[in-house]
N, C-alpha and C. Protein backbone atom coordinates (compact mmCIF):
# COMPACT_ATOMS: atom_id res chain seq x y z
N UNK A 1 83.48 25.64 43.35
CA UNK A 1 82.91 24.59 42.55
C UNK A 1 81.48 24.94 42.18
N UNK A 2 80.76 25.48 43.24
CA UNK A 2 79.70 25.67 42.52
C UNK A 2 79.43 27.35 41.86
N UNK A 3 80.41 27.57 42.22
CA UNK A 3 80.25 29.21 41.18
C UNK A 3 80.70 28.62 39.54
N UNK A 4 81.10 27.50 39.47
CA UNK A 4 81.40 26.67 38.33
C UNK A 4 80.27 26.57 37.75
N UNK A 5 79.32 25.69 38.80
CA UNK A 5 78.29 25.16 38.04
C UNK A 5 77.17 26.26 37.64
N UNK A 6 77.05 27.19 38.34
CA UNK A 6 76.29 28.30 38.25
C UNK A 6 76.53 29.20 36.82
N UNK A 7 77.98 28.82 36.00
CA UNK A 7 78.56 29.59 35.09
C UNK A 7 79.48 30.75 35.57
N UNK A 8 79.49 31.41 36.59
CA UNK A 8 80.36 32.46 37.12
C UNK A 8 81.20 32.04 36.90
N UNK A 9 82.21 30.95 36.62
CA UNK A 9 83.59 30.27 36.54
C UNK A 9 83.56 29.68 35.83
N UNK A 10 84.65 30.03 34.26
CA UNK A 10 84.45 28.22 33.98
C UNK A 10 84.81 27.13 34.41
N UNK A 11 84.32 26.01 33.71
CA UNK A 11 84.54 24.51 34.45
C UNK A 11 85.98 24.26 34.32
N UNK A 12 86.88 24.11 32.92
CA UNK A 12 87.79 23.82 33.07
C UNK A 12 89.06 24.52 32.89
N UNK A 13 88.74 25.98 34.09
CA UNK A 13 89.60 26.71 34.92
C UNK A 13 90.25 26.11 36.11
N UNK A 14 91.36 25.86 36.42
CA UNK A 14 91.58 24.96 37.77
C UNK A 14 91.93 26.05 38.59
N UNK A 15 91.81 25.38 39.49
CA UNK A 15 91.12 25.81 41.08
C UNK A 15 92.41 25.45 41.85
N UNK A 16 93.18 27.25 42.10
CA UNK A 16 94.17 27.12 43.34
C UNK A 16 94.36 27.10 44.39
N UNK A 17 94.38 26.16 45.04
CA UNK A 17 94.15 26.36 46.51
C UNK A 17 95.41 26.23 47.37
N UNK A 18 95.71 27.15 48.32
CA UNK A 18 96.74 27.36 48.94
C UNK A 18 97.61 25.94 49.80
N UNK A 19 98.43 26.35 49.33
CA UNK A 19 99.66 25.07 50.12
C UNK A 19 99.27 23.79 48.93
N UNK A 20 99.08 23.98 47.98
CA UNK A 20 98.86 23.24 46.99
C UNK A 20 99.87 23.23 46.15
N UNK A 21 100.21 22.49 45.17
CA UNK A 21 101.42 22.28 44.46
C UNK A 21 100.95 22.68 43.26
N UNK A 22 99.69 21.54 42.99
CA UNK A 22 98.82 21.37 41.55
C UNK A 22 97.53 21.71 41.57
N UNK A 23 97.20 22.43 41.04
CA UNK A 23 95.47 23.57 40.93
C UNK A 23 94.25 21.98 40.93
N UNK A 24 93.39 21.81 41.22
CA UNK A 24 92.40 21.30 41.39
C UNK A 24 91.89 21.33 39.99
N UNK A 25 91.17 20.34 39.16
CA UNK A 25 90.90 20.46 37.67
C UNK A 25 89.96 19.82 38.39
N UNK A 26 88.78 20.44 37.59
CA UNK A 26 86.72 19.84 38.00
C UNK A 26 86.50 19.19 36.78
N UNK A 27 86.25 17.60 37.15
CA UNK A 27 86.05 16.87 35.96
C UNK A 27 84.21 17.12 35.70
N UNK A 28 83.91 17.52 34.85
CA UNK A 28 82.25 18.39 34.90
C UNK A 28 81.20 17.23 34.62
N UNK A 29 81.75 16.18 34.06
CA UNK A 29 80.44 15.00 34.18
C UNK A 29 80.56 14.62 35.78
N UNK A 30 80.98 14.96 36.61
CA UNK A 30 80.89 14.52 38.13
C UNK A 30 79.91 15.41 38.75
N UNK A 31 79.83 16.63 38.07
CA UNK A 31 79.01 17.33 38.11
C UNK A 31 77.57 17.19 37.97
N UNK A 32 77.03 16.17 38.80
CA UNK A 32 75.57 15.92 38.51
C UNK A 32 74.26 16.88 39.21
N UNK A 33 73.21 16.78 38.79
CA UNK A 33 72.55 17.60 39.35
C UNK A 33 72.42 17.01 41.04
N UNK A 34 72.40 15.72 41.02
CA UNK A 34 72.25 15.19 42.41
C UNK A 34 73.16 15.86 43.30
N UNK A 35 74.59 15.31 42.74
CA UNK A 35 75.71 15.76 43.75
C UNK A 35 75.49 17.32 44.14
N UNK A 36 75.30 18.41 43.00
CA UNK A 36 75.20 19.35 43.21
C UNK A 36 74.52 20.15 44.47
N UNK A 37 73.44 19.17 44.38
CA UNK A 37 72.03 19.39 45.26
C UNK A 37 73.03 19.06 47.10
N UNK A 38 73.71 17.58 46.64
CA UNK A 38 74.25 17.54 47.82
C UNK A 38 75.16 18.37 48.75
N UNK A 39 75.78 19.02 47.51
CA UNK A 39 77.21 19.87 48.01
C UNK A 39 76.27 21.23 48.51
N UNK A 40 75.47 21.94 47.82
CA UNK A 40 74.37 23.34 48.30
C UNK A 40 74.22 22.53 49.76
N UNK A 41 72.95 21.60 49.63
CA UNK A 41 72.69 21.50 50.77
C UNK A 41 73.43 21.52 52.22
N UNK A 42 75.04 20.67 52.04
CA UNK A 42 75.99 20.71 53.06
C UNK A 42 76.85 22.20 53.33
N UNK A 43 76.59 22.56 52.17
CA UNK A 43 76.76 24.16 52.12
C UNK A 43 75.95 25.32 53.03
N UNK A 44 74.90 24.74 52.91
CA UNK A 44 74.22 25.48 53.61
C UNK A 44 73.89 24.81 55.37
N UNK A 45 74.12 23.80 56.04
CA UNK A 45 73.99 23.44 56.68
C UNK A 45 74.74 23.73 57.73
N UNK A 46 76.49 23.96 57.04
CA UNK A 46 77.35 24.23 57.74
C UNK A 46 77.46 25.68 58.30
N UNK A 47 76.77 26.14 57.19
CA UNK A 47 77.23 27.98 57.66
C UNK A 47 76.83 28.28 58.70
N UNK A 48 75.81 27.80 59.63
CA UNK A 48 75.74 27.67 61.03
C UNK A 48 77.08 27.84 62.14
N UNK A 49 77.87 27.21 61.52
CA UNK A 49 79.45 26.75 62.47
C UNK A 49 80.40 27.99 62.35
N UNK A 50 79.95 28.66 60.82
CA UNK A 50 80.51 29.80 61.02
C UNK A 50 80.81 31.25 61.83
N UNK A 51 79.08 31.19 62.14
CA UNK A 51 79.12 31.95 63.04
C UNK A 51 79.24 31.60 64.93
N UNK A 52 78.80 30.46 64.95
CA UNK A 52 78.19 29.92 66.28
C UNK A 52 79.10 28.41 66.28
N UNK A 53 80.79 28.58 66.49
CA UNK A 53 81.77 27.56 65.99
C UNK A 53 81.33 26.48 67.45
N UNK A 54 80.41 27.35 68.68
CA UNK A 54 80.67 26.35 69.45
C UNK A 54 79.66 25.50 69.38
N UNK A 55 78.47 25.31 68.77
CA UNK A 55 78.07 24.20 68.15
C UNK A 55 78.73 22.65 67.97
N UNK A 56 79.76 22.73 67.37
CA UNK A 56 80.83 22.07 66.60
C UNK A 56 81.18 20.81 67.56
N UNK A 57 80.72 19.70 67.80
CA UNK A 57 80.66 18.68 69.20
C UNK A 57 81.50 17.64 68.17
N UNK A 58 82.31 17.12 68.62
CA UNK A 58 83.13 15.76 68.09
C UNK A 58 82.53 15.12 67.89
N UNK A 59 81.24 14.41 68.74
CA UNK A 59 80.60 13.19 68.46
C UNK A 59 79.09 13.08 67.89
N UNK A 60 79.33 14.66 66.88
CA UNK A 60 77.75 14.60 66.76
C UNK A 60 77.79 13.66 65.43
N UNK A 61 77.47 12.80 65.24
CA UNK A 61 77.40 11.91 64.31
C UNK A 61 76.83 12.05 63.09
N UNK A 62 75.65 13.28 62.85
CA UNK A 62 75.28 13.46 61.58
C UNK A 62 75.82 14.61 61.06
N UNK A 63 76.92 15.58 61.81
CA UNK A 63 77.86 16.22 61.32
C UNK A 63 78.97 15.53 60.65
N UNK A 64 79.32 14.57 61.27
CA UNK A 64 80.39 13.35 60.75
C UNK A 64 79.92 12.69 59.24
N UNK A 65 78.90 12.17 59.00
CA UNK A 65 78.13 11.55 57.91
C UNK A 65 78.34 12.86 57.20
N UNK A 66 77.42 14.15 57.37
CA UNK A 66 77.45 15.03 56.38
C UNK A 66 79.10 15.42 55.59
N UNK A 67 79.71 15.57 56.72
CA UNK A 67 81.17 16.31 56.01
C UNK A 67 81.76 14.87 55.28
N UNK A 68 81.49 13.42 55.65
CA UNK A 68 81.95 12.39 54.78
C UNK A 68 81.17 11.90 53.85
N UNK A 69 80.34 13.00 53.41
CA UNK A 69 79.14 12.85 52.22
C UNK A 69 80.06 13.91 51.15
N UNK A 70 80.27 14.92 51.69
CA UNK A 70 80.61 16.26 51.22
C UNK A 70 82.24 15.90 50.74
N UNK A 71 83.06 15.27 51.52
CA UNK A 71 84.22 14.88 51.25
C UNK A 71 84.20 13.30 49.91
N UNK A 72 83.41 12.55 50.08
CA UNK A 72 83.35 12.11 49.03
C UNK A 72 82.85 12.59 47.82
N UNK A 73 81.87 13.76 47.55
CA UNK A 73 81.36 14.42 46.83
C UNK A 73 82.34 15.33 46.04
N UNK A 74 82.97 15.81 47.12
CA UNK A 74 83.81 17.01 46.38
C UNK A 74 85.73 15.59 45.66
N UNK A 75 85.68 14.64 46.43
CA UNK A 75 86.80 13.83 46.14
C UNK A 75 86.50 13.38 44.47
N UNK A 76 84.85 13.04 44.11
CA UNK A 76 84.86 12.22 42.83
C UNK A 76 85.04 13.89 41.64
N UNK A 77 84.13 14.74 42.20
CA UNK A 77 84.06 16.05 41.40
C UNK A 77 85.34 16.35 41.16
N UNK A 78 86.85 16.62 42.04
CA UNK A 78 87.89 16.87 41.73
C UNK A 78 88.83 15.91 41.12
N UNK A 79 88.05 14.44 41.21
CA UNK A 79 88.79 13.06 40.82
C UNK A 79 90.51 12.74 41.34
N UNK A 80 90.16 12.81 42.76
CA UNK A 80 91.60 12.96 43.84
C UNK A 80 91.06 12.95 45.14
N UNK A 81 91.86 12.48 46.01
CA UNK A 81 91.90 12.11 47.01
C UNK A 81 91.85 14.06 47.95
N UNK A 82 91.40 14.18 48.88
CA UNK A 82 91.30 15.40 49.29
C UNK A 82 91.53 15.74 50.82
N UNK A 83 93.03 15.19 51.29
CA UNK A 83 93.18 15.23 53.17
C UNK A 83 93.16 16.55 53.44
N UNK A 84 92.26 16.43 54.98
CA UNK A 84 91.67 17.51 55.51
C UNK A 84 92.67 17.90 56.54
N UNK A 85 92.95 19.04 56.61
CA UNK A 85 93.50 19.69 57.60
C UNK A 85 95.28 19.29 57.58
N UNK A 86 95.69 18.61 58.66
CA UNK A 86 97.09 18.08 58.52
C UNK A 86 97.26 16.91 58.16
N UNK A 87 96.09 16.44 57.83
CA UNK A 87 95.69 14.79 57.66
C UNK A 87 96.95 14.43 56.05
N UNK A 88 97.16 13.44 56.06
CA UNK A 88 98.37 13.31 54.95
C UNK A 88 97.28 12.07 54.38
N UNK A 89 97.49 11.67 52.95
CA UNK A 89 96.88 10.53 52.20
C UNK A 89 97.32 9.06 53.01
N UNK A 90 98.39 9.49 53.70
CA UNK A 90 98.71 7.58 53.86
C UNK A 90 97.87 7.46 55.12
N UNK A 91 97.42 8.71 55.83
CA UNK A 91 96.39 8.29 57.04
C UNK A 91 95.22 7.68 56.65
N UNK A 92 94.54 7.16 55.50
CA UNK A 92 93.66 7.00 55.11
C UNK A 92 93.65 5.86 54.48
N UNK A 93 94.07 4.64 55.09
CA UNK A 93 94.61 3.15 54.64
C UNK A 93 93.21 2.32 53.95
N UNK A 94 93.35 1.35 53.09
CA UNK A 94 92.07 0.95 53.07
C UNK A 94 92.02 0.70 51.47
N UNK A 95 91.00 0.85 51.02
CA UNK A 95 90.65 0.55 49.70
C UNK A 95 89.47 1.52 49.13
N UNK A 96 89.48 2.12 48.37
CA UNK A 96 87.85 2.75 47.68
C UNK A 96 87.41 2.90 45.86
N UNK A 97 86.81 2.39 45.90
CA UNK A 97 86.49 2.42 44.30
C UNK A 97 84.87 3.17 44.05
N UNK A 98 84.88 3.65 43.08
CA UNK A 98 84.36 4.31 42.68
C UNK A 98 83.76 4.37 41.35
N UNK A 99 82.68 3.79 40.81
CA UNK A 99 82.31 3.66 39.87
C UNK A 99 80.84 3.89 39.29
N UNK A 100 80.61 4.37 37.80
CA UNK A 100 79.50 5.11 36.98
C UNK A 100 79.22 4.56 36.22
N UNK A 101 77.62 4.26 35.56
CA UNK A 101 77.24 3.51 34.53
C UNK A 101 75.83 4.21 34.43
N UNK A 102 76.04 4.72 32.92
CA UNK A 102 74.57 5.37 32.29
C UNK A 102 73.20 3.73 32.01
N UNK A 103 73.96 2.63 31.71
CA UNK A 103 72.99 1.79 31.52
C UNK A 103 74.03 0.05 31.94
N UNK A 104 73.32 -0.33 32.82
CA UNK A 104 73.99 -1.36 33.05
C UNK A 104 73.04 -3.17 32.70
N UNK A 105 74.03 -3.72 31.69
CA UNK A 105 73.45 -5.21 31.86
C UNK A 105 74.04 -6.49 32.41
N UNK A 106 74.85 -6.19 32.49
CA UNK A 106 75.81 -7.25 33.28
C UNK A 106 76.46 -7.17 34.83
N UNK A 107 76.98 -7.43 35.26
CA UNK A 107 77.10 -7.45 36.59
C UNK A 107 78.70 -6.56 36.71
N UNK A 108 78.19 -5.40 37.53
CA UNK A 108 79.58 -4.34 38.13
C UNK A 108 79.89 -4.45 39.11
N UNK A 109 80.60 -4.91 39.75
CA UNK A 109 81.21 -5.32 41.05
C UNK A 109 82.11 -4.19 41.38
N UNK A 110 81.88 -3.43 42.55
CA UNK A 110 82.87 -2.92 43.12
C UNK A 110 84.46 -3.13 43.57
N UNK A 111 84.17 -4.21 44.62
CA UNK A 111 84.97 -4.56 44.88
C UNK A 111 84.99 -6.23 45.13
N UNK A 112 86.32 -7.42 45.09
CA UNK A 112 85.77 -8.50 45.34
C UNK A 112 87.48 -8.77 45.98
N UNK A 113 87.09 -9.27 47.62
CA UNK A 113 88.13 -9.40 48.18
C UNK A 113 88.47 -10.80 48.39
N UNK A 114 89.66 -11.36 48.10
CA UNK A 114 89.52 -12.92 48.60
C UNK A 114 90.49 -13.64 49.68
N UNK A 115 90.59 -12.06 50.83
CA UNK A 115 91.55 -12.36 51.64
C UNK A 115 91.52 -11.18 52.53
N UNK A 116 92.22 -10.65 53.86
CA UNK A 116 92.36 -9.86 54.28
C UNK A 116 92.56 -7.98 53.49
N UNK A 117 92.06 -6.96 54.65
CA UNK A 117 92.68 -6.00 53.51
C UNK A 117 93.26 -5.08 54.57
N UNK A 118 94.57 -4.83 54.68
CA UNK A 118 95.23 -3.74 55.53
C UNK A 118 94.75 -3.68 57.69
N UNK A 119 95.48 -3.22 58.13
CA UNK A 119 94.98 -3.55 59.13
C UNK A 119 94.04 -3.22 59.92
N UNK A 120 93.75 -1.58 59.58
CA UNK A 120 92.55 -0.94 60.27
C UNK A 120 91.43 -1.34 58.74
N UNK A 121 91.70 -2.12 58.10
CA UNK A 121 90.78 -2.49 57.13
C UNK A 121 89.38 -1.44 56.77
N UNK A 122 89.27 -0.32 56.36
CA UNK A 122 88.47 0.45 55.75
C UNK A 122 88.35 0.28 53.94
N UNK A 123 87.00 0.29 53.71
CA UNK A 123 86.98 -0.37 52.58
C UNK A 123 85.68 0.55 52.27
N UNK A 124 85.40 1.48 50.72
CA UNK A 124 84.48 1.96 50.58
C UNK A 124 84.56 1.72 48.97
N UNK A 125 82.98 1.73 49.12
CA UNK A 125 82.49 1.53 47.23
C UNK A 125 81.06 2.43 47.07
N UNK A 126 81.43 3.24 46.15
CA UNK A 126 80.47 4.12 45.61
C UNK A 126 79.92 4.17 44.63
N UNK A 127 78.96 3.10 43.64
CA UNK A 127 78.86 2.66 42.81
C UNK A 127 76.94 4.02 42.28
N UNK A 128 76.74 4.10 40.99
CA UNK A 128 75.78 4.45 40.32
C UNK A 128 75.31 3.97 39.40
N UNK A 129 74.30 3.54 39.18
CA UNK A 129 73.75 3.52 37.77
C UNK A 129 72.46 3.94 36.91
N UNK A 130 72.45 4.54 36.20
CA UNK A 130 71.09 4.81 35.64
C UNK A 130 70.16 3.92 34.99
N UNK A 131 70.37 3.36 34.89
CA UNK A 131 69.33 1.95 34.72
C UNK A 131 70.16 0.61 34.72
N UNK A 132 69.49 -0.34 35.52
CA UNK A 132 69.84 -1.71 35.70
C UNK A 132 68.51 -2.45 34.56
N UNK A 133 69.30 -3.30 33.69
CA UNK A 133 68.27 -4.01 33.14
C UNK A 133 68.07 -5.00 33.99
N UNK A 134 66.97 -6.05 33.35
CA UNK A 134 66.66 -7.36 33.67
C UNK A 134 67.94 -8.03 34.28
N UNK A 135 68.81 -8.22 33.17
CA UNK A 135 70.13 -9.35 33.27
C UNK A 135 71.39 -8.66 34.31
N UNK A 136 71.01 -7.33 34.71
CA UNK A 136 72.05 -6.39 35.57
C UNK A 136 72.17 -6.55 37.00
N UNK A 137 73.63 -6.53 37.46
CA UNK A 137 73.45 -6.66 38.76
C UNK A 137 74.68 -5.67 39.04
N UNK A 138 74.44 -5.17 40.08
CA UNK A 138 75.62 -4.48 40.83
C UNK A 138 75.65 -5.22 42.21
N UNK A 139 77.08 -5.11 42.19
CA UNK A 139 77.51 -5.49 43.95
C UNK A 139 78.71 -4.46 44.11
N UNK A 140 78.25 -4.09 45.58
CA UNK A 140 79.38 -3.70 46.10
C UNK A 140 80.72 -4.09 46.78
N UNK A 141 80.23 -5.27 47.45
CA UNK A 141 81.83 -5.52 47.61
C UNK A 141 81.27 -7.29 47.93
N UNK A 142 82.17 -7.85 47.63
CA UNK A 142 81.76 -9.43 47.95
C UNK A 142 83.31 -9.67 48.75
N UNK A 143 82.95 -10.46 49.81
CA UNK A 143 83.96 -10.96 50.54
C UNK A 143 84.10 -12.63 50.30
N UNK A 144 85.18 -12.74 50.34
CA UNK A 144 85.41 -13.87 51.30
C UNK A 144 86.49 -14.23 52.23
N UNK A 145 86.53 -13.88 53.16
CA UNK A 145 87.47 -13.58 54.14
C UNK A 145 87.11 -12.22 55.51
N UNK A 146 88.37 -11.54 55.55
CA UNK A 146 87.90 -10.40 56.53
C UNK A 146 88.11 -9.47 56.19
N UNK A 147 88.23 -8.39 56.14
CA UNK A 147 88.22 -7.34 55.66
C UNK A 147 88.82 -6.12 56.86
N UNK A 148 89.15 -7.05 57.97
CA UNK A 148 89.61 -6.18 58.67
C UNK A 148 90.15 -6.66 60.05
């Protein structure tokens, strides 16, 4: 992905990755300079583990955050869901939306629940915008009820 962004690859060459059915297609406006910055940086953070795997502690918690920074990063860039390892999509119950706005005036709501959601109830919203006017509001998720 990022030999993409670098130009070494083009963008909309898809990307085969083994035990895969369907090649990976890089939607290139996901491609922001931010995310970019994010994916190098976790890029480079990790290569540590490569050499020195016993590092690698279950409960280090800002290893956890980083790779679920990096996994949402690389999920909106490929615009698909992306299970790790033997992990299958239905292990991943819940709800997530995901949404972009170059200029916002009215109110974007992520998500708005008005009742329970699934049982281990996981619920994520990833919302952006490049400018909120005066009259603009974003929310991420409004409840009323539980969510879990």
């Amino acid at each position: 992905m990022l030999d993409r962004r670098a130009g070494r690859v083009p963008v909309d060459e898809p990307e085969q990755v083994p035990e895969r059915l369907q090649p990976l297609l890089v939607r290139a406006p996901a491609l922001t300079d931010e995310r970019v910055a994010r994916i190098t940086g976790a890029h480079g953070a990790l290569r540590v583990y490569l050499s020195r795997p016993e590092f690698l502690q279950g409960d280090d918690n800002e290893l956890r955050e980083l790779l679920g920074r990096l996994r949402r990063d690389l999920e909106e860039v490929y615009g698909r869901r992306l299970p790790f390892g033997d992990e299958k999509e239905a292990d991943r119950p819940g709800v997530e939306v995901s949404q972009r706005a170059d200029s916002l005036r009215g109110k974007q709501v992520g998500m708005r629940v008005g009742g329970d959601i699934t049982e281990r109830g996981r619920a994520r919203v990833d919302q952006e915008a490049g400018t909120i006017g005066e009259t603009g509001e974003q929310v991420g998720i409004e409840v009323e009820g539980t969510i879990g």
